[in-house]
Protein backbone atom coordinates (compact mmCIF):
# COMPACT_ATOMS: atom_id res chain seq x y z
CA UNK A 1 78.17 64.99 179.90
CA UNK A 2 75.77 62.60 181.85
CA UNK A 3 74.98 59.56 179.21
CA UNK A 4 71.49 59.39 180.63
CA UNK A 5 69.98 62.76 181.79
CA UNK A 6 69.97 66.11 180.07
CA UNK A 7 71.91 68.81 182.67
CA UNK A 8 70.49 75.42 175.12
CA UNK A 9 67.85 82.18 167.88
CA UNK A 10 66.61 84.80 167.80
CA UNK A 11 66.24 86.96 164.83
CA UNK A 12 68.68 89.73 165.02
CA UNK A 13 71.92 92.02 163.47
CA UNK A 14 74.85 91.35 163.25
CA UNK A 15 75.67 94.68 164.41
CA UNK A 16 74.38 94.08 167.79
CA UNK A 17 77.51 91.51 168.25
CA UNK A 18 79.68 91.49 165.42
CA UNK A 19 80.65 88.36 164.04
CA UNK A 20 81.62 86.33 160.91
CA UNK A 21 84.39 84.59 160.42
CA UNK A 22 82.42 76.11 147.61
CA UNK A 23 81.71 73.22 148.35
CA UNK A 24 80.68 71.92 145.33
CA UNK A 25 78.61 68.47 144.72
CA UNK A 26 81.39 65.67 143.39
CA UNK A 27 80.37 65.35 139.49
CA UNK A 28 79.47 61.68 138.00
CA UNK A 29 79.97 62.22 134.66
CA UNK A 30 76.73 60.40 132.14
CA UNK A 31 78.04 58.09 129.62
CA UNK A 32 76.64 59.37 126.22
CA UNK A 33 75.78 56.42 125.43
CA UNK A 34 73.16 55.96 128.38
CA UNK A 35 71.81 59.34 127.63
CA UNK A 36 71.42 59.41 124.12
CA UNK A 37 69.59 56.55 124.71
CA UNK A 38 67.08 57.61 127.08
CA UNK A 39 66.73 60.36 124.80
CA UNK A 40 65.05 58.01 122.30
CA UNK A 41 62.66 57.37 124.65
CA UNK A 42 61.19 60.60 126.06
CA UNK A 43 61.73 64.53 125.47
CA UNK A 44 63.45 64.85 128.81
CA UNK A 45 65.96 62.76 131.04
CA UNK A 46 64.84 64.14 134.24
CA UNK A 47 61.70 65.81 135.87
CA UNK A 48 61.97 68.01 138.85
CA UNK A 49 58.92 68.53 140.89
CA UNK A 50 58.90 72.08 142.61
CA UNK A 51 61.30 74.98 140.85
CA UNK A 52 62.15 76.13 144.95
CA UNK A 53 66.15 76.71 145.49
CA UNK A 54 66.69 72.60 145.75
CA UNK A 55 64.50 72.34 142.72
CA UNK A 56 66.47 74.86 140.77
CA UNK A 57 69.85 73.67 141.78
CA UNK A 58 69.17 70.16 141.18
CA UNK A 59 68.32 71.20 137.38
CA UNK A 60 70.95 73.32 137.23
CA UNK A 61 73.59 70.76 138.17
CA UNK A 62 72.18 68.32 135.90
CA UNK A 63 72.24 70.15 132.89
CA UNK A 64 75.39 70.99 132.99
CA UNK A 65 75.97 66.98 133.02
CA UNK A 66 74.08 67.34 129.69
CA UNK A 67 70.75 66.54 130.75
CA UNK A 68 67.58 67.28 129.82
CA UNK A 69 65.35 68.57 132.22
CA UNK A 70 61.54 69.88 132.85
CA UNK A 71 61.22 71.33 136.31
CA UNK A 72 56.88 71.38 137.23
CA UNK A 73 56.02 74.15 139.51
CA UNK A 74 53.02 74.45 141.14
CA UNK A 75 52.66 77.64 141.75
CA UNK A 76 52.64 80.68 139.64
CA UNK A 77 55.81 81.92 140.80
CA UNK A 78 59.03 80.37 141.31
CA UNK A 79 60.91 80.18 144.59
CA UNK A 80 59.79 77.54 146.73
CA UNK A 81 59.19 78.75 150.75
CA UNK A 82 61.39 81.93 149.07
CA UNK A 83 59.55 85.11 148.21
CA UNK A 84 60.03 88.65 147.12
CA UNK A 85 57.23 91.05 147.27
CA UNK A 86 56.44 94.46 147.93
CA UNK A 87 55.21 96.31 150.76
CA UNK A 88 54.72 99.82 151.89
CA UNK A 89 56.34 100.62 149.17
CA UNK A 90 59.66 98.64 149.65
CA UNK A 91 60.83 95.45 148.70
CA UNK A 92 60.25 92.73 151.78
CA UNK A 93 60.67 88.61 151.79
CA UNK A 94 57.59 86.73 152.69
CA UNK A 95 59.68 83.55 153.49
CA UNK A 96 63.46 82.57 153.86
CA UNK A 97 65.80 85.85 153.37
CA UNK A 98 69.07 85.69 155.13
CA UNK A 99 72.20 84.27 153.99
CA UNK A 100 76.03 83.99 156.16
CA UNK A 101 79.37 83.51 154.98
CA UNK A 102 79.01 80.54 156.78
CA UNK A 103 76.47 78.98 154.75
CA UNK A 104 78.98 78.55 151.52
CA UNK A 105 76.78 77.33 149.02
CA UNK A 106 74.82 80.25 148.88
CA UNK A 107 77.38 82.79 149.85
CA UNK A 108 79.44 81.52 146.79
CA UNK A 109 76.00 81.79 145.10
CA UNK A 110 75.53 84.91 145.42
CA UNK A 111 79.21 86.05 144.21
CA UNK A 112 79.23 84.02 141.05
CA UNK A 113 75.82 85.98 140.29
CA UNK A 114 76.93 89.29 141.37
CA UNK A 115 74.35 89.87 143.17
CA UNK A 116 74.89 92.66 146.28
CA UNK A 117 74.29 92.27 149.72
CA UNK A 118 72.37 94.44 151.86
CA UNK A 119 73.00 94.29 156.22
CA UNK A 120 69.81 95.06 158.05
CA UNK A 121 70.44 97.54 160.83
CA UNK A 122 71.16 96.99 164.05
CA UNK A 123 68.44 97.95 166.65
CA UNK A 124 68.95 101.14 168.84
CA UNK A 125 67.24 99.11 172.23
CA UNK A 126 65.66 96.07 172.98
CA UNK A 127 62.31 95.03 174.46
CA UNK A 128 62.93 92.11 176.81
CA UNK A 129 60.64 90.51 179.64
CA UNK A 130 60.13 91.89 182.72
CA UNK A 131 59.37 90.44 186.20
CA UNK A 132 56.04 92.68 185.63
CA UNK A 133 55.72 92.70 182.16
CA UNK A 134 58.15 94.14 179.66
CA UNK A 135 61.16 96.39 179.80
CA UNK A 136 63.63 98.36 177.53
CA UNK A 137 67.48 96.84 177.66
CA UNK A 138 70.59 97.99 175.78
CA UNK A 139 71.16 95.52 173.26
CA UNK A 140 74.72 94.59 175.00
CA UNK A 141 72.45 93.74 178.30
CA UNK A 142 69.88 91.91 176.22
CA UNK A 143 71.77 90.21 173.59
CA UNK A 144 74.76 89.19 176.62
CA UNK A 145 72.80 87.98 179.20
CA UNK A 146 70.74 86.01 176.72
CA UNK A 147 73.49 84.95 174.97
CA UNK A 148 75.23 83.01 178.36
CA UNK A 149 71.80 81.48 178.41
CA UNK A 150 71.73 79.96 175.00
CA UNK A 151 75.53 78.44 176.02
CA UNK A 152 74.35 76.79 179.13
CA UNK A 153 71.20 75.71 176.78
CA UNK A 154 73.66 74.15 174.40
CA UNK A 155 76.59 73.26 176.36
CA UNK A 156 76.02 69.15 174.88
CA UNK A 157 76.48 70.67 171.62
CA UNK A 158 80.43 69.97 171.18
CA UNK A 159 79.77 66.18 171.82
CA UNK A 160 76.93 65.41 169.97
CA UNK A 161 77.42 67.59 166.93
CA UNK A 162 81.69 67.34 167.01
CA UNK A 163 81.00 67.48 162.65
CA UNK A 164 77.95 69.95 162.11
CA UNK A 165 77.96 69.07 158.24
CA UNK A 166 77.49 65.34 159.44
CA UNK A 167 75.30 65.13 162.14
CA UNK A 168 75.57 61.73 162.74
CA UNK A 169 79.42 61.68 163.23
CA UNK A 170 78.76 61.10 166.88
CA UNK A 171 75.68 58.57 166.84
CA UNK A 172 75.80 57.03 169.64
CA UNK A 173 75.63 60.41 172.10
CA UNK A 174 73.20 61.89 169.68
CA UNK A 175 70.91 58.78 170.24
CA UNK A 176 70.69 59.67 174.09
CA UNK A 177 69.63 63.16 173.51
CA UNK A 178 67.75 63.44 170.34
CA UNK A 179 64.38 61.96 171.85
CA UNK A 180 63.98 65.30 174.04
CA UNK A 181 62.17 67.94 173.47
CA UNK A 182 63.65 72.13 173.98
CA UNK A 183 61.10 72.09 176.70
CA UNK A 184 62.44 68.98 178.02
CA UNK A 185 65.68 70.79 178.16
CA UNK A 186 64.49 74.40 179.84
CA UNK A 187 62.63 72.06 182.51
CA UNK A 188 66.07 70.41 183.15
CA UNK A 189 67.73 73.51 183.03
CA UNK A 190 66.26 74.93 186.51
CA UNK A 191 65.60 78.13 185.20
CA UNK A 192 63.86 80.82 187.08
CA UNK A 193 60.62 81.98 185.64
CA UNK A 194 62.37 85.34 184.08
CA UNK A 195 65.29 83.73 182.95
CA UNK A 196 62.93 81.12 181.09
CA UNK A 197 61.33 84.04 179.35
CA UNK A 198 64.03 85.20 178.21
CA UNK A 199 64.99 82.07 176.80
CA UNK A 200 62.07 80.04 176.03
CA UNK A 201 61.09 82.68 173.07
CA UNK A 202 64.53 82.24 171.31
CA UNK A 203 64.43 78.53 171.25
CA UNK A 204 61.11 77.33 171.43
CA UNK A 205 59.52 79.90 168.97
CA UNK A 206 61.57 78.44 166.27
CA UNK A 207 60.17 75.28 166.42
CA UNK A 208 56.52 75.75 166.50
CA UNK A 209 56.41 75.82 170.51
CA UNK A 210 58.91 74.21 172.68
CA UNK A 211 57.40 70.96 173.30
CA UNK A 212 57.14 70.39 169.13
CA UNK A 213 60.95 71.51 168.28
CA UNK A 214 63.84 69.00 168.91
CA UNK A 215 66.36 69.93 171.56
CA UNK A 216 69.11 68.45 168.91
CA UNK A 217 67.99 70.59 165.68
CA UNK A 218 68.86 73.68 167.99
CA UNK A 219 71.98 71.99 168.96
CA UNK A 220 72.58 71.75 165.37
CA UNK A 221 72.38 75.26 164.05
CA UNK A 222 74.39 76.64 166.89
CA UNK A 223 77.17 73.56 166.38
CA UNK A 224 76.90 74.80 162.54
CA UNK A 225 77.18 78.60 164.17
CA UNK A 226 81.04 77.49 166.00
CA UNK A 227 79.25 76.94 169.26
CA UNK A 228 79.24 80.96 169.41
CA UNK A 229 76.68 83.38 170.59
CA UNK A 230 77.85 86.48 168.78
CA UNK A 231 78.04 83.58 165.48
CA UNK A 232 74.57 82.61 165.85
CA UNK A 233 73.13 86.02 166.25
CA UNK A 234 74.76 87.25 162.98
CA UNK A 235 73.51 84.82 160.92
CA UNK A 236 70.60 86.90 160.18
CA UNK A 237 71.52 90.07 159.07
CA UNK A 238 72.48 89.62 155.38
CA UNK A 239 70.31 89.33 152.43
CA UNK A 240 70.34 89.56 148.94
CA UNK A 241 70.04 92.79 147.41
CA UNK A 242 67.40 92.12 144.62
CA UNK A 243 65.57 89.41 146.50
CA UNK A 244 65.61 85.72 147.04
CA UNK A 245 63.25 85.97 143.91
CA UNK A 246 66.42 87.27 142.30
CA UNK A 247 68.76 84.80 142.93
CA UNK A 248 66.69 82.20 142.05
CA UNK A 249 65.76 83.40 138.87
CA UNK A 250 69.57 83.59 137.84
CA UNK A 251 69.77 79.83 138.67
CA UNK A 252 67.08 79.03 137.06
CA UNK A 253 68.35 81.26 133.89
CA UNK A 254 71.47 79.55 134.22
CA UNK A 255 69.81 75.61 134.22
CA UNK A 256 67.88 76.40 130.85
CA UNK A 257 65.42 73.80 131.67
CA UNK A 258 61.84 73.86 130.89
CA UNK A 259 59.21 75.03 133.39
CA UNK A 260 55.97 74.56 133.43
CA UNK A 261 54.33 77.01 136.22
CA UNK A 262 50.76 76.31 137.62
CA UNK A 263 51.40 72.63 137.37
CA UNK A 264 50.33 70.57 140.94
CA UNK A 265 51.68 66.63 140.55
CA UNK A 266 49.31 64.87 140.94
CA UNK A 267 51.12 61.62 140.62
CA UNK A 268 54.07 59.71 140.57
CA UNK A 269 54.36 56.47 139.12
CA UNK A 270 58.20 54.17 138.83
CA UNK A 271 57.49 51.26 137.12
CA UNK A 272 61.48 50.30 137.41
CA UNK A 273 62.13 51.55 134.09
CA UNK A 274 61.07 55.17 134.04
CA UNK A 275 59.21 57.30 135.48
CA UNK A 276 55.69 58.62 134.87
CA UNK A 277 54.65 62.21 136.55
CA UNK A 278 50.66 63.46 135.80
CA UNK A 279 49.59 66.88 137.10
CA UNK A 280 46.09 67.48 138.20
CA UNK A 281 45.31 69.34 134.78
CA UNK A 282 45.73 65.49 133.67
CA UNK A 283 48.95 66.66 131.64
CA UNK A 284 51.69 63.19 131.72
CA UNK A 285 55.44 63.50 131.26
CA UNK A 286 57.97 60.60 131.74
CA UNK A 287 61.39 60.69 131.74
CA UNK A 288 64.45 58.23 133.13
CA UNK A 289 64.39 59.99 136.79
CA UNK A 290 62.62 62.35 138.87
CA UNK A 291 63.84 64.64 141.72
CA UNK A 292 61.10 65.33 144.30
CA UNK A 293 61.73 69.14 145.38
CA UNK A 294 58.84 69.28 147.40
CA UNK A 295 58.53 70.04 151.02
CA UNK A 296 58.21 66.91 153.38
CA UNK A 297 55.05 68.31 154.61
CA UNK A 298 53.77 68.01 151.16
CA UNK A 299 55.24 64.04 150.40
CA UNK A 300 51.72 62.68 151.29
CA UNK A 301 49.86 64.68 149.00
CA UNK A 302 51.26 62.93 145.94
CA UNK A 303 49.88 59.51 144.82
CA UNK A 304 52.92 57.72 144.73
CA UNK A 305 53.15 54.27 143.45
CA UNK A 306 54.98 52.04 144.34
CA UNK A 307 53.86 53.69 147.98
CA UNK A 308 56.51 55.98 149.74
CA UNK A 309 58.71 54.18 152.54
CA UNK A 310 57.39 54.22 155.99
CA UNK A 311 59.70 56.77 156.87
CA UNK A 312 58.99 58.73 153.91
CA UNK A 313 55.42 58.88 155.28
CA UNK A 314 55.99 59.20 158.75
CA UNK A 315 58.29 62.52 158.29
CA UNK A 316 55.70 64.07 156.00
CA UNK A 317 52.65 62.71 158.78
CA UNK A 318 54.89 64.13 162.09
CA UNK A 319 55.97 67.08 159.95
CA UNK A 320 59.53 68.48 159.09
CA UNK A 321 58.42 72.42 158.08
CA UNK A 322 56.59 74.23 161.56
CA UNK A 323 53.07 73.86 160.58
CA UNK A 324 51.62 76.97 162.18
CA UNK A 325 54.71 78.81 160.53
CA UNK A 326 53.67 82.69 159.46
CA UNK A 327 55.42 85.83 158.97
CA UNK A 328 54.00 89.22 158.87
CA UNK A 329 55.60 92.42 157.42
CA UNK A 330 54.01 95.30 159.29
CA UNK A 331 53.93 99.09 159.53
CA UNK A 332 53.73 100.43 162.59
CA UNK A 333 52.96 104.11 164.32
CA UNK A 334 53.84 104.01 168.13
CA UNK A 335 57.13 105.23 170.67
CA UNK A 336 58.66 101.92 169.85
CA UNK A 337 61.89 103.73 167.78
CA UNK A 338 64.22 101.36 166.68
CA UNK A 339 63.71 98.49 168.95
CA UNK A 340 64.24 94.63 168.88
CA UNK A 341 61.11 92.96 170.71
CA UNK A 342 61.70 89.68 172.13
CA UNK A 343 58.33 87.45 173.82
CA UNK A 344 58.52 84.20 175.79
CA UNK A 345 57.28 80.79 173.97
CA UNK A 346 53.73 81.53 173.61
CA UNK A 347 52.49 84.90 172.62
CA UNK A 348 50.88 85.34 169.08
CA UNK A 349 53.67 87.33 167.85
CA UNK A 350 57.28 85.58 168.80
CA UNK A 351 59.88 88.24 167.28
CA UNK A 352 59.35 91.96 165.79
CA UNK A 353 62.48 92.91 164.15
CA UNK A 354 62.51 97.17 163.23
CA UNK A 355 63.65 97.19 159.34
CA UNK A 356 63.11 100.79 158.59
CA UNK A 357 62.42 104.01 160.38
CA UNK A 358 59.80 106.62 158.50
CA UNK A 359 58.86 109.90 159.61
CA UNK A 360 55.73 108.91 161.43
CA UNK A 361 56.12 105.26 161.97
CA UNK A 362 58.16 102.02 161.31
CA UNK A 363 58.32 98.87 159.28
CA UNK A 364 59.15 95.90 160.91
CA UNK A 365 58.77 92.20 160.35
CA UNK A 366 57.45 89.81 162.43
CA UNK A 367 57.15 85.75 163.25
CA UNK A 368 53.90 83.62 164.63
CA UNK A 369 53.15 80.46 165.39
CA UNK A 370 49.56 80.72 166.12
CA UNK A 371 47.18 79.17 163.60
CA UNK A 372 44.55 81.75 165.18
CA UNK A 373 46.36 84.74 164.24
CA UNK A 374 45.15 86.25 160.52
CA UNK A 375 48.55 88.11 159.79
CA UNK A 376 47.04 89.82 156.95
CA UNK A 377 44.37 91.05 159.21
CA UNK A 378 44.86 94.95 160.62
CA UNK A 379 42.70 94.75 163.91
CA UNK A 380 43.98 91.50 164.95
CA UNK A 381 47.31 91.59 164.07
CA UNK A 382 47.19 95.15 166.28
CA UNK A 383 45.70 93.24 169.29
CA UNK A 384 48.47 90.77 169.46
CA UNK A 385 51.59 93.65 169.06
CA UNK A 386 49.56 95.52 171.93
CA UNK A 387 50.18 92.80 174.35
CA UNK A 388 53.79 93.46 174.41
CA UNK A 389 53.51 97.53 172.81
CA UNK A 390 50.28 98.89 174.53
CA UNK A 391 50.49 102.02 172.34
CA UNK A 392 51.04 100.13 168.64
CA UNK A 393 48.77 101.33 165.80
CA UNK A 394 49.44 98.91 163.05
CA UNK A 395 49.01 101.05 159.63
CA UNK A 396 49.32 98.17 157.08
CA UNK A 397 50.61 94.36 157.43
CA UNK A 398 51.20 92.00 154.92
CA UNK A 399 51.64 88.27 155.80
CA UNK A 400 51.89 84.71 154.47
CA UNK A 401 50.72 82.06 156.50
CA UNK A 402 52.70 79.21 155.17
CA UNK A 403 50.92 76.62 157.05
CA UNK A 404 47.80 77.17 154.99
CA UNK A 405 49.72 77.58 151.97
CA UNK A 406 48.93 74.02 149.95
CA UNK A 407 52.14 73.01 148.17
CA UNK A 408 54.47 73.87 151.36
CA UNK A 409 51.96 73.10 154.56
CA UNK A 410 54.50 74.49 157.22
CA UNK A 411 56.95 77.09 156.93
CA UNK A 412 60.85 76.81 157.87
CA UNK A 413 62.42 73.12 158.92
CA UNK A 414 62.62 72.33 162.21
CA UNK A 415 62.87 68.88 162.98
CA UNK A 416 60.66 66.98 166.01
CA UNK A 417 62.34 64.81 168.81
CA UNK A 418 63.63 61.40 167.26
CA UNK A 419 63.44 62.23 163.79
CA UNK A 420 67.42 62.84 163.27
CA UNK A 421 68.22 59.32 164.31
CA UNK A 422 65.25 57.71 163.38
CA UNK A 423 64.51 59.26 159.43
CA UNK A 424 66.80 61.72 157.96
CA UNK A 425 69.35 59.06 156.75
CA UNK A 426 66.76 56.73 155.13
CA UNK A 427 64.86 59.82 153.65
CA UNK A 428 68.11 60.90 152.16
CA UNK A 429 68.40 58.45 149.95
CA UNK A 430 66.87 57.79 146.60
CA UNK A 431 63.63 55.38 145.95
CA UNK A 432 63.90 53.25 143.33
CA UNK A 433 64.32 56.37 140.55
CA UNK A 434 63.33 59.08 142.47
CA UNK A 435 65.53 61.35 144.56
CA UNK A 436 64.36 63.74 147.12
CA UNK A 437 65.46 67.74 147.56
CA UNK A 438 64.34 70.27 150.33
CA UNK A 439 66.13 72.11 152.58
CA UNK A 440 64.41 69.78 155.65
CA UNK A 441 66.39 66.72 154.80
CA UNK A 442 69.80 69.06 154.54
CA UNK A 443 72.61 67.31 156.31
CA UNK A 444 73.54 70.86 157.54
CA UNK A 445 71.94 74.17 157.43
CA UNK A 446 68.23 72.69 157.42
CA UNK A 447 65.71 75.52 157.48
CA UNK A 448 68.20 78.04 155.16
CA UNK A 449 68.14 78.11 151.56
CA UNK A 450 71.71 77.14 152.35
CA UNK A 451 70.23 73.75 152.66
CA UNK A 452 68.07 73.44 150.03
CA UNK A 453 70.88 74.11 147.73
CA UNK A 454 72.93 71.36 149.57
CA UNK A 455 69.86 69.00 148.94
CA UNK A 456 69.76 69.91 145.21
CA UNK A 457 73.59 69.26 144.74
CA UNK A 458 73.39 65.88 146.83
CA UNK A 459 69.63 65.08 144.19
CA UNK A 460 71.76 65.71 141.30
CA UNK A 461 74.49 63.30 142.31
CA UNK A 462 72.28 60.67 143.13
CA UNK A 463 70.30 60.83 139.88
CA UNK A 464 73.52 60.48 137.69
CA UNK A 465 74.47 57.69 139.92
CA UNK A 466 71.41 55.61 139.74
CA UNK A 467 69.18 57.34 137.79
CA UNK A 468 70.13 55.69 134.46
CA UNK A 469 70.37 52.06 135.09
């Protein structure tokens, strides 16, 4: 690869191309001693802020290190950027849903639990770009041609990510290319206009828009995927039978912490000793340690004090989660049928994905980045599907705009140029007796609950290492 130039997901079954081919956190044992003592002090050893899957884990892990822990949840629900809800009459996930044997956290997870799995279907056609607008494909034309696309887009990914679980095992080439942008890279590419179409929507959707999303985060998901098209399109096809709601609340069973729901932090406060948190309801708890389990987006709406690092406040200021992220759960009556729909960077609606086939219509759920678009809004949400389905009638839609949403402020991680080398590593690591825990700052699967379990294992850790000084 050149050492000074640059020369590439969309949501789909694994049935369209079949593929698929624990770790476990190391355990620091507490002295008793150090624990029974901070148990003199306060009625807990340990606050978590946010009960989302790092939250959970993190409390999980360390009560079974004997512990005690108060998670605060802002919300009225548990779950983080997870949600189970009901539409139409059938269960549907308003944020993160899939899960892969790849992603072995979870996957092991969800066995210990015995929870079941459920395989959305593979669609019948797809709806690609056209030279003149839009056209029907097989999915083997769609998904293949697309596919040797996404390989040429990602050809650098051997050599910068040669260790997807450590992505800065190859520093020095990941320095060169993580500055650039997945538009810098499809303006590189020499693409012609319809082969950018085709492309543009599976990368630069993710991200918020292809000039936001960094060229190496993609390169990262599809090192973590093998390097494999028919890999990376499969690892959205599996969920959780009774709901991410599900499987969180048999984690959280399982940690027998306390929870306190509807309770915003207000504040932080280390003095070196312990810890102090206060909610906005003016409630005060202190404890030894506290694991942040908050989104970055959301870091710089806490009063922290001492201040958070630069870094710290530059991530949550540039933004980790896609701010204009928003997903809409529809129900559709047109001649669609059981079809994939795929739209170039841009359009209000990036992805529809068909769920379920009724008599007289179709649920399917869809992706937007565009702030303008009210996805809980019939007439406009209708507008936007006609500009790629002329004949949609949208029924019913039900959508969470996670942007607006205060205690996440962005949706799904997806990390901007520079921000690999230049912050994940420092905002990694512990501050003074605080650890951090969100699926952004996951050394792997960032953007997957996979990773916000790996950030709640890695929380854990630190606090037993540091956290009782």
């Amino acid at each position: 690869m050149s050492n000074t130039t640059l020369s590439g997901r969309p949501l789909t079954r694994r049935g369209v191309l079949t593929a698929v081919t624990a770790a476990a956190a190391a355990h620091t044992i507490l002295r008793p001693s150090q624990a029974s003592a901070t148990r003199r002090r306060h009625a807990y050893d340990v606050i978590v802020v946010g009960a989302g899957f790092a939250g959970i884990t993190a409390a999980r892990d360390l009560r079974r290190k004997g512990l005690r822990v108060l998670i605060l949840e802002a919300r009225n629900r548990i779950g983080g950027r997870t949600w189970t809800s009901t539409f139409q009459g059938e269960q549907v996930e308003m944020g993160g849903v899939w899960v892969d044997p790849m992603q072995t956290h979870v996957w092991q997870e969800i066995e210990d639990q015995g929870i079941g799995l459920v395989a959305d279907p593979a669609a019948d056609r797809t709806l690609f770009p056209t030279a003149t607008g839009f056209g029907y494909f097989s999915p083997e034309e769609a998904f293949g041609r697309q596919g040797e696309l996404l390989t040429q887009f990602c050809e650098q990914a051997p050599q910068v990510f040669s260790d997807p679980t450590d992505p800065m095992a190859q520093a020095d080439v990941l320095r060169l290319v993580d500055s650039y942008s997945i538009r810098d890279r499809l303006n590189a590419m020499g693409l012609s206009t319809l082969d950018e179409k085709w492309l543009s929507g599976a990368t630069g959707g993710l991200g918020g828009g292809s000039d936001r999303g960094a060229y190496t985060q993609f390169l990262h998901w599809w090192a973590l995927c093998n390097y494999n098209a028919e890999q990376y399109y499969g690892i959205n096809t599996y969920r959780p039978a009774g709901g991410m709601t599900g499987l969180a609340q048999a984690i959280l069973t399982e940690a027998a912490a306390d929870l306190r729901l509807n309770s915003p932090v207000r504040s932080i406060t280390d003095n070196g000793r312990e810890v102090t948190v206060r909610t906005r309801a003016g409630m005060s708890y202190t404890a030894s340690s506290v694991v942040v389990a908050v989104p970055v987006n959301v870091w710089n709406t806490i009063d922290f004090a001492p201040g958070l690092s630069l870094q710290r406040r530059r991530a949550s200021s540039e933004t980790f989660g896609v701010p204009g992220a928003q997903k809409l759960w529809l129900r559709l009556r047109t001649s669609l049928g059981n079809t994939y729909v795929h739209t170039p960077d841009g359009y209000p609606v990036d992805t529809l994905v068909p769920i379920k086939q009724f008599a007289d219509s179709q649920l399917m759920v869809g992706f937007s980045n565009d702030r303008r678009l009210n996805v809980n809004n019939v007439a406009q949400v209708e507008q936007a599907v006609r500009l790629v389905v002329p004949d949609a009638r949208v029924l019913a839609v039900k959508g969470q705009n996670w942007g607006a949403d205060p205690y996440a402020r962005g949706g799904w991680s997806f990390r901007r140029p520079g921000q690999l080398t230049g912050l994940l590593d420092a905002i990694q690591r512990p501050q003074g007796r605080i650890s951090f825990a969100t699926s952004d700052i996951a050394s792997g699967w960032s953007g997957y609950v996979e990773g916000a379990i790996e950030s709640g294992l890695r929380a854990a850790e630190q606090v037993t290492h540091y956290g009782f000084r």
